[in-house]
N, C-alpha and C. Protein backbone atom coordinates (compact mmCIF):
# COMPACT_ATOMS: atom_id res chain seq x y z
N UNK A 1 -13.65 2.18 -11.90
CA UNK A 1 -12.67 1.51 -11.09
C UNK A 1 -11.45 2.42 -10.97
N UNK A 2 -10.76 2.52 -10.03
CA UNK A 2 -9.22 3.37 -9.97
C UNK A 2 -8.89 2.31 -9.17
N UNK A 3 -7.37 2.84 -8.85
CA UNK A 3 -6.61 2.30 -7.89
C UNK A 3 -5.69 3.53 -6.84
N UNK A 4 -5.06 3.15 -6.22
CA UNK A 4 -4.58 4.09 -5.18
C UNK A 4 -3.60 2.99 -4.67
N UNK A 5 -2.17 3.77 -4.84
CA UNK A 5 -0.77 3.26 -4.76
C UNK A 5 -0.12 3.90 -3.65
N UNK A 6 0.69 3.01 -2.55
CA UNK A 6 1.03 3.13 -1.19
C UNK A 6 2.48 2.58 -1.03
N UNK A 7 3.70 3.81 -0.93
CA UNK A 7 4.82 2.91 -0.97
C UNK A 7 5.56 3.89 0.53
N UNK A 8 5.99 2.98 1.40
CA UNK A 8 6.59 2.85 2.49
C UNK A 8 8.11 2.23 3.10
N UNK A 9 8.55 2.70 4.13
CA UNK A 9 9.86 1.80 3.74
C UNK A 9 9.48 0.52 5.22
N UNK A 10 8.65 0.90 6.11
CA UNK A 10 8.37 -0.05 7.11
C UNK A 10 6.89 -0.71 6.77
N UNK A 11 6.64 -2.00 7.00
CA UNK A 11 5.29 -2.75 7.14
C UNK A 11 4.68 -1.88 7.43
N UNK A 12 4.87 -1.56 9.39
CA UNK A 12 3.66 -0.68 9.80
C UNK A 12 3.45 0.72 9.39
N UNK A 13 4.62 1.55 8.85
CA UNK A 13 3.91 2.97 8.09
C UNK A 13 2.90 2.31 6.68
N UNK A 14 3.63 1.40 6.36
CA UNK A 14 2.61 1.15 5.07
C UNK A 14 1.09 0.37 5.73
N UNK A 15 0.86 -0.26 6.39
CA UNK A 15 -0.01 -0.28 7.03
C UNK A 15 -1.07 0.65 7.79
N UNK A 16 -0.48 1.56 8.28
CA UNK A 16 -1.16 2.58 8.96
C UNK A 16 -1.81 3.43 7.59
N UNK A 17 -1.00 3.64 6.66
CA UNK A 17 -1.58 4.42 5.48
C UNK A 17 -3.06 3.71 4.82
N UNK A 18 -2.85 2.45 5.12
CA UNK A 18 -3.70 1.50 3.99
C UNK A 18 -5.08 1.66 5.03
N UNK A 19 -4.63 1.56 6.38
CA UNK A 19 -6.32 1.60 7.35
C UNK A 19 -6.52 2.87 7.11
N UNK A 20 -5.83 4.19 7.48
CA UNK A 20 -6.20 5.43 7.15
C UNK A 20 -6.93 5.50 5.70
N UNK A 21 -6.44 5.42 4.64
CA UNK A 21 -7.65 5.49 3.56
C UNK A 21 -8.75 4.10 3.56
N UNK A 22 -8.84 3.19 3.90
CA UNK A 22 -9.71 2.38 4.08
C UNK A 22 -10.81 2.71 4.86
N UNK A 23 -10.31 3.79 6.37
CA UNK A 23 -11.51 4.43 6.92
C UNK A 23 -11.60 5.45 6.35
N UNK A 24 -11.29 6.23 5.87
CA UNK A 24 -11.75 7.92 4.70
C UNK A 24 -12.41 7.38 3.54
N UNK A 25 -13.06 6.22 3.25
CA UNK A 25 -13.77 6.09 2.07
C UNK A 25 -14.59 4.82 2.22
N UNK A 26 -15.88 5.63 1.58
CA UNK A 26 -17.17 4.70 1.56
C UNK A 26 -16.93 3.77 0.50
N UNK A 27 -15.60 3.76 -0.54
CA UNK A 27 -16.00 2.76 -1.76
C UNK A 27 -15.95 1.26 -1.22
N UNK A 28 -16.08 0.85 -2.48
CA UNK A 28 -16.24 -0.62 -2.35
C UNK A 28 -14.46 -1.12 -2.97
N UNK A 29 -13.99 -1.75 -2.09
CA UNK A 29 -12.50 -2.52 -2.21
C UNK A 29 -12.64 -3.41 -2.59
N UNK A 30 -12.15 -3.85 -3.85
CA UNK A 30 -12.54 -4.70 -4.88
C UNK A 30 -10.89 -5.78 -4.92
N UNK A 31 -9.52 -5.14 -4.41
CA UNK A 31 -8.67 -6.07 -4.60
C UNK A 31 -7.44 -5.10 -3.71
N UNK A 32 -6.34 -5.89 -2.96
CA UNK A 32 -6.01 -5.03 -2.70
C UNK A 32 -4.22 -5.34 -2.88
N UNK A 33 -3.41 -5.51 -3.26
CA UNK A 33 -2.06 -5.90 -3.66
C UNK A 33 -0.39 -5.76 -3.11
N UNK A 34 0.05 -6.49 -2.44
CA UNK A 34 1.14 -5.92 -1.70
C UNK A 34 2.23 -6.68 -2.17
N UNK A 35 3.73 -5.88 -1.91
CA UNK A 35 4.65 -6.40 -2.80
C UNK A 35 5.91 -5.66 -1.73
N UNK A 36 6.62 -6.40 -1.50
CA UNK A 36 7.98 -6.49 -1.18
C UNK A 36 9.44 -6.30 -1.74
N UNK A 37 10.33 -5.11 -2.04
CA UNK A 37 11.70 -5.09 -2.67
C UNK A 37 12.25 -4.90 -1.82
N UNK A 38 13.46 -6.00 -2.10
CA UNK A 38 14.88 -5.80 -1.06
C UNK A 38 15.91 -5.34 -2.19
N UNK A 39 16.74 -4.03 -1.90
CA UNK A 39 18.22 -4.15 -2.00
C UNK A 39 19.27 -4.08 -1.46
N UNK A 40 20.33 -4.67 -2.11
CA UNK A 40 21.56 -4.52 -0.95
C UNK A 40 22.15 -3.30 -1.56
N UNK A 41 22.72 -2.46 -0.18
CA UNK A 41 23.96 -1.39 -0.99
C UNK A 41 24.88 -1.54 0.07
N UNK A 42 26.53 -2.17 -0.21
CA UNK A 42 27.19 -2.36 0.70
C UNK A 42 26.39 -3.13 1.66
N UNK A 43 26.92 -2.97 3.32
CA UNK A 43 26.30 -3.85 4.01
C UNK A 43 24.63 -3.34 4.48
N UNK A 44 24.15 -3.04 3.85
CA UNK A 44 22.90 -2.30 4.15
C UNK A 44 22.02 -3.17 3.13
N UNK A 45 20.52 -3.60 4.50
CA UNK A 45 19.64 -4.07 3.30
C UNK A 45 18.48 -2.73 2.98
N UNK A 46 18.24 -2.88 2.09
CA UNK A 46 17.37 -1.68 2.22
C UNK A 46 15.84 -1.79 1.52
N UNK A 47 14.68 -2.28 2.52
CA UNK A 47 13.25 -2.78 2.26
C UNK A 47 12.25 -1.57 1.54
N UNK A 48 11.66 -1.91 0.76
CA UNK A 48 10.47 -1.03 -0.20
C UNK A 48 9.20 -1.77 0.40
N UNK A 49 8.35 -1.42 1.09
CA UNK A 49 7.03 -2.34 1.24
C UNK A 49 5.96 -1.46 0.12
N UNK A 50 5.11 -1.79 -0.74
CA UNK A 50 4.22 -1.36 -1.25
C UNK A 50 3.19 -2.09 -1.61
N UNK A 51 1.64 -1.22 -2.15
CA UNK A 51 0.40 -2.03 -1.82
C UNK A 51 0.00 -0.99 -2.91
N UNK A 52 -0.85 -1.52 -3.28
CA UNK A 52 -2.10 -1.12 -4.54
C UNK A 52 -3.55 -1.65 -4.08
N UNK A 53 -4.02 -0.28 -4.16
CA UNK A 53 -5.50 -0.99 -3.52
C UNK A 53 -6.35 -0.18 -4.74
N UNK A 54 -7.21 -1.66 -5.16
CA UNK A 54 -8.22 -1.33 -6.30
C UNK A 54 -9.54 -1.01 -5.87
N UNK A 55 -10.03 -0.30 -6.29
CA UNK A 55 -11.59 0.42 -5.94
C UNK A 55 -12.29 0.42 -6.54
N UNK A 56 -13.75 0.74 -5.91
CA UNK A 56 -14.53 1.37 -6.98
C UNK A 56 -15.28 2.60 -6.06
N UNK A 57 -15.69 3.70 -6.25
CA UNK A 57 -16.14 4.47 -5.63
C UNK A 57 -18.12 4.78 -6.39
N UNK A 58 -18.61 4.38 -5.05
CA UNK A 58 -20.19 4.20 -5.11
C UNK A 58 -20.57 5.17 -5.38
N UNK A 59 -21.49 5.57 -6.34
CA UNK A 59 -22.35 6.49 -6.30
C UNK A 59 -23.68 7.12 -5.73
């Protein structure tokens, strides 16, 4: 089993990353995990989108 960790600052770059390795690999996707941080600095929000995708790679 591994995993493979995906951190972005927009939905869709983090998205586009997650189909790009989803089509480059024959494994089997066993779980896949996404998570959201906001901070404020001054008047600025500033978004973290990230995803963990668990695998297993077939032999």
């Amino acid at each position: 089993m591994k995993v493979k960790c995906f951190d972005e600052n927009t939905e869709k770059d983090l998205e586009q990353k997650i189909n790009a390795f989803l089509c480059s690999t024959k494994s089997d996707i066993i779980d896949i995990r996404y998570q959201v941080a906001i901070a404020v600095q001054g008047e600025d929000q500033i978004y973290c989108f990230s995803a963990m995708v668990v695998y297993s790679e077939k032999e």
